[in-house]
PDB file of N, CA and C in Angstrom:
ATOM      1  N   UNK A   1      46.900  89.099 124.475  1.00  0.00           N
ATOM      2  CA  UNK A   1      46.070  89.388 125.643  1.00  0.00           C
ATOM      3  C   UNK A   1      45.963  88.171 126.563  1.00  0.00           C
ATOM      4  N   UNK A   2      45.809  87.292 125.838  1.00  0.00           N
ATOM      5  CA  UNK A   2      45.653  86.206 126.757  1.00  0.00           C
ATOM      6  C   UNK A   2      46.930  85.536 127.660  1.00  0.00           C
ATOM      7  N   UNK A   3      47.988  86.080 126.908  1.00  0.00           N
ATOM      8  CA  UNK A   3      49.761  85.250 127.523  1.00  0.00           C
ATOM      9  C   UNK A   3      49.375  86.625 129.124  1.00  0.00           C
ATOM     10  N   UNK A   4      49.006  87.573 128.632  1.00  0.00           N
ATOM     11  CA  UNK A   4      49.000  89.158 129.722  1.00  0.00           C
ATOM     12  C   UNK A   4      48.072  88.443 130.744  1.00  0.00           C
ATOM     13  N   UNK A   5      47.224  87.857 131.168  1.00  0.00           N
ATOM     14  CA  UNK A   5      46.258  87.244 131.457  1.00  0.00           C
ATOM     15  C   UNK A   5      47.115  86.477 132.588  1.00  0.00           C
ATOM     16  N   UNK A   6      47.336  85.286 131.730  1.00  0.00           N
ATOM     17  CA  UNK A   6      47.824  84.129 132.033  1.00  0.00           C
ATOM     18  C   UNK A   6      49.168  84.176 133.046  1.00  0.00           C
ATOM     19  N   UNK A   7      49.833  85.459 132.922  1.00  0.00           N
ATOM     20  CA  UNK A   7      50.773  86.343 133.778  1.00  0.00           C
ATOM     21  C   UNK A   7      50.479  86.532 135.328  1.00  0.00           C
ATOM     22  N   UNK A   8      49.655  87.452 134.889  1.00  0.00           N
ATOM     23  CA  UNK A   8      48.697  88.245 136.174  1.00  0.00           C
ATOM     24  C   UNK A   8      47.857  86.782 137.120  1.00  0.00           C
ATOM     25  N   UNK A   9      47.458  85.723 136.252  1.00  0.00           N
ATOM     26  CA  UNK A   9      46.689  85.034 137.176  1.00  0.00           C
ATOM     27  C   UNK A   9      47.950  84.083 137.963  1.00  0.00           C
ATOM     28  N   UNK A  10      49.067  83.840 137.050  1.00  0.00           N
ATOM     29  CA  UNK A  10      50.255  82.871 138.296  1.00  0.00           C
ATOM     30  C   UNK A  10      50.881  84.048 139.104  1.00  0.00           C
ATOM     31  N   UNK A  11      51.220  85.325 138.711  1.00  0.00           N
ATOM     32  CA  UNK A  11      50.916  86.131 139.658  1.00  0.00           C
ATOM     33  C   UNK A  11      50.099  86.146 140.985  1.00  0.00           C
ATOM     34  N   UNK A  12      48.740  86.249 140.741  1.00  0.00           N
ATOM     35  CA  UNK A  12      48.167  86.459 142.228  1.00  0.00           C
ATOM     36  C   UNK A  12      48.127  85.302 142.421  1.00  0.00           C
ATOM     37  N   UNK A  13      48.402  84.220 142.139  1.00  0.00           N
ATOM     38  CA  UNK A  13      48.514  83.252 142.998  1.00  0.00           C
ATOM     39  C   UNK A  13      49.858  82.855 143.600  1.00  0.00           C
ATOM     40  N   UNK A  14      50.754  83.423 143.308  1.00  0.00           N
ATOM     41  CA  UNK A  14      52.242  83.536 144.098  1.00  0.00           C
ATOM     42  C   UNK A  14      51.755  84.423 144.744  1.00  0.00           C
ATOM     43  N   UNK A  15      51.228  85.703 145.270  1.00  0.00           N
ATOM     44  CA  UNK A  15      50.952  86.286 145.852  1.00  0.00           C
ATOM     45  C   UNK A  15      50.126  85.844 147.024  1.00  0.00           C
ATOM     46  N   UNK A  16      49.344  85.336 146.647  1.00  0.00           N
ATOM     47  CA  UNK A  16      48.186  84.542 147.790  1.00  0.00           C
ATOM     48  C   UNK A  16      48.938  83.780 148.641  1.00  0.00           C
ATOM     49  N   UNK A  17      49.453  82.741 147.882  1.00  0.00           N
ATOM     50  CA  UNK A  17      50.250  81.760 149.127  1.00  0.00           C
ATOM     51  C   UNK A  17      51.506  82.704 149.623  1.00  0.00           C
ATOM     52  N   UNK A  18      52.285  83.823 148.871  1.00  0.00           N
ATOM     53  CA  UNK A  18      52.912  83.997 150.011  1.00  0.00           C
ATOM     54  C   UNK A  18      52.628  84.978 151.359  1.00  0.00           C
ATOM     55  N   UNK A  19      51.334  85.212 150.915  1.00  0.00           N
ATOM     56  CA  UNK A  19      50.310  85.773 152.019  1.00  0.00           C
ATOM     57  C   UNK A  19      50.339  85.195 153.448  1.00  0.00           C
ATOM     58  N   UNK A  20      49.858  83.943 152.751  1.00  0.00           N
ATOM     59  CA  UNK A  20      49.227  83.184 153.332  1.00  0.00           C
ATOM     60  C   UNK A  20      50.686  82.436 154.442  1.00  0.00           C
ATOM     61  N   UNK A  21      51.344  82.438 153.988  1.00  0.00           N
ATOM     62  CA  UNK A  21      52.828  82.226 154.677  1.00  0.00           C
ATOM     63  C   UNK A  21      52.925  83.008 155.704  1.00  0.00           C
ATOM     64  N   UNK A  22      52.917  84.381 155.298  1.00  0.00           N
ATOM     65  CA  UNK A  22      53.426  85.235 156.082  1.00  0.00           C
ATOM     66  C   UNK A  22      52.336  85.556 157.447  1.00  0.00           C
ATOM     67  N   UNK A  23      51.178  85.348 156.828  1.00  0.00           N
ATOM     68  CA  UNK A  23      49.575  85.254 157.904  1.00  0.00           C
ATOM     69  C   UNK A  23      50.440  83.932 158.823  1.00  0.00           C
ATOM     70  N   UNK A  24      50.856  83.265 158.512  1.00  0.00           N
ATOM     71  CA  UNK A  24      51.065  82.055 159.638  1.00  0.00           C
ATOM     72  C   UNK A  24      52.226  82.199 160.609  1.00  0.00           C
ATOM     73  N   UNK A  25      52.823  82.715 159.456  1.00  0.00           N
ATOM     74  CA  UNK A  25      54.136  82.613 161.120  1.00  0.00           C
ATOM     75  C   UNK A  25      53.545  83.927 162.092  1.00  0.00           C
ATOM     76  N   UNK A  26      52.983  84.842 161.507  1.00  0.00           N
ATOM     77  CA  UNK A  26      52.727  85.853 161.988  1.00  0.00           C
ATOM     78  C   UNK A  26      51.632  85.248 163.650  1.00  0.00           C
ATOM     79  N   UNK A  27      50.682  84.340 163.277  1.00  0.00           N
ATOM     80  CA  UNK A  27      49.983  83.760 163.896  1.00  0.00           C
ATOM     81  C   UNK A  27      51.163  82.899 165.168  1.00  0.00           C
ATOM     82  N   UNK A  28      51.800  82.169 164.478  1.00  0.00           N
ATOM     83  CA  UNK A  28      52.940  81.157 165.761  1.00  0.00           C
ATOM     84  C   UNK A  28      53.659  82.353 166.270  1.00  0.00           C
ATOM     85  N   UNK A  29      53.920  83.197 166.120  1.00  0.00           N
ATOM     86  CA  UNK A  29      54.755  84.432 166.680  1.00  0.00           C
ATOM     87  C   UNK A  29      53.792  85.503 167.490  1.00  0.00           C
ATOM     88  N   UNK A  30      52.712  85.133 167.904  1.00  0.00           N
ATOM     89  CA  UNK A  30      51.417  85.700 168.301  1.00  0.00           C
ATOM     90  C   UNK A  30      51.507  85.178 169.826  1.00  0.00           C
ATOM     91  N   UNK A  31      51.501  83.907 169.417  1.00  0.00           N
ATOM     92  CA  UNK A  31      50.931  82.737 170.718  1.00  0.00           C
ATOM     93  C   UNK A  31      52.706  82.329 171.696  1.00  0.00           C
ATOM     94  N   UNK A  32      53.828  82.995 171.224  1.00  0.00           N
ATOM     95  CA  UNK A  32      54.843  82.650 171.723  1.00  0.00           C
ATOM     96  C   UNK A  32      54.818  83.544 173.121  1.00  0.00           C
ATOM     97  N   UNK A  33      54.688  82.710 173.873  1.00  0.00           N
ATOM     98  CA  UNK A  33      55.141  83.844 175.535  1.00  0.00           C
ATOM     99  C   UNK A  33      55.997  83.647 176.227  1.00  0.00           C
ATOM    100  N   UNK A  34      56.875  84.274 176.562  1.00  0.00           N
ATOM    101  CA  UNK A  34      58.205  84.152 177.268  1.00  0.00           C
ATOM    102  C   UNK A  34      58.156  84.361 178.754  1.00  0.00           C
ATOM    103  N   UNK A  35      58.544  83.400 179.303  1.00  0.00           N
ATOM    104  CA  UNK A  35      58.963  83.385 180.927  1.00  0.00           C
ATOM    105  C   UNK A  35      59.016  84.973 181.531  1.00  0.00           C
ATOM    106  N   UNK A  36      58.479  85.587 182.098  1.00  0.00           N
ATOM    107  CA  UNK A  36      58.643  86.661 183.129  1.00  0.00           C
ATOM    108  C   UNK A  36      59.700  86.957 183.928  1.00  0.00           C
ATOM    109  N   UNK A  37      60.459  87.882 183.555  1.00  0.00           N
ATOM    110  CA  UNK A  37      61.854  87.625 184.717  1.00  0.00           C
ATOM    111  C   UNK A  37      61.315  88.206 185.938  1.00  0.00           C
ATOM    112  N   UNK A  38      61.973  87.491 186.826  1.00  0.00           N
ATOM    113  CA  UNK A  38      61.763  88.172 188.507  1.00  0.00           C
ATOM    114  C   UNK A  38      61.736  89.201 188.494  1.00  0.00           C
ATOM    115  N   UNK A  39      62.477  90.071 188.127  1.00  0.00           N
ATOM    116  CA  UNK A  39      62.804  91.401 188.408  1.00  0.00           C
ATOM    117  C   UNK A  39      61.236  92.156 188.022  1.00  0.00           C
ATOM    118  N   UNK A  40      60.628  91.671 187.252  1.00  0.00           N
ATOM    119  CA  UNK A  40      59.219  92.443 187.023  1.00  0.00           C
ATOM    120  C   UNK A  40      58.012  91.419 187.575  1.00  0.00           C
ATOM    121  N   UNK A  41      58.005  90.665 188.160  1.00  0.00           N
ATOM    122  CA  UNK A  41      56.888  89.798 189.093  1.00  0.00           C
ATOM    123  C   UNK A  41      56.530  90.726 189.718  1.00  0.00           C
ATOM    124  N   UNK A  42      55.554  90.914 189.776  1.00  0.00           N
ATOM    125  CA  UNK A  42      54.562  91.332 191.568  1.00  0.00           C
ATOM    126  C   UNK A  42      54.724  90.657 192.616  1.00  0.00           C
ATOM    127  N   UNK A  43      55.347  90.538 193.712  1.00  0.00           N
ATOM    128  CA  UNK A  43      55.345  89.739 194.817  1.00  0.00           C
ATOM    129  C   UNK A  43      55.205  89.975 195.825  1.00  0.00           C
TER     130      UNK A  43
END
């Protein structure tokens, strides 16, 4: 029971950080804004 344990807990913690990975780029890929082409300006 306890090795079953000991599984599951390095488990959710590979899980967490790669959460936590994926929460971040997700975040820098949020804030990226790309130049406006002319063709759609208001002018």
């Amino acid at each position: 029971m306890k090795k079953n344990n000991k599984i599951l807990m390095i488990l959710a913690t590979v899980a967490t950080a790669a959460a936590s990975l994926v929460a971040t780029s997700a975040c820098y890929w949020s804030f990226y804004q790309p130049e406006e082409p002319k063709s759609l300006r208001e002018e």
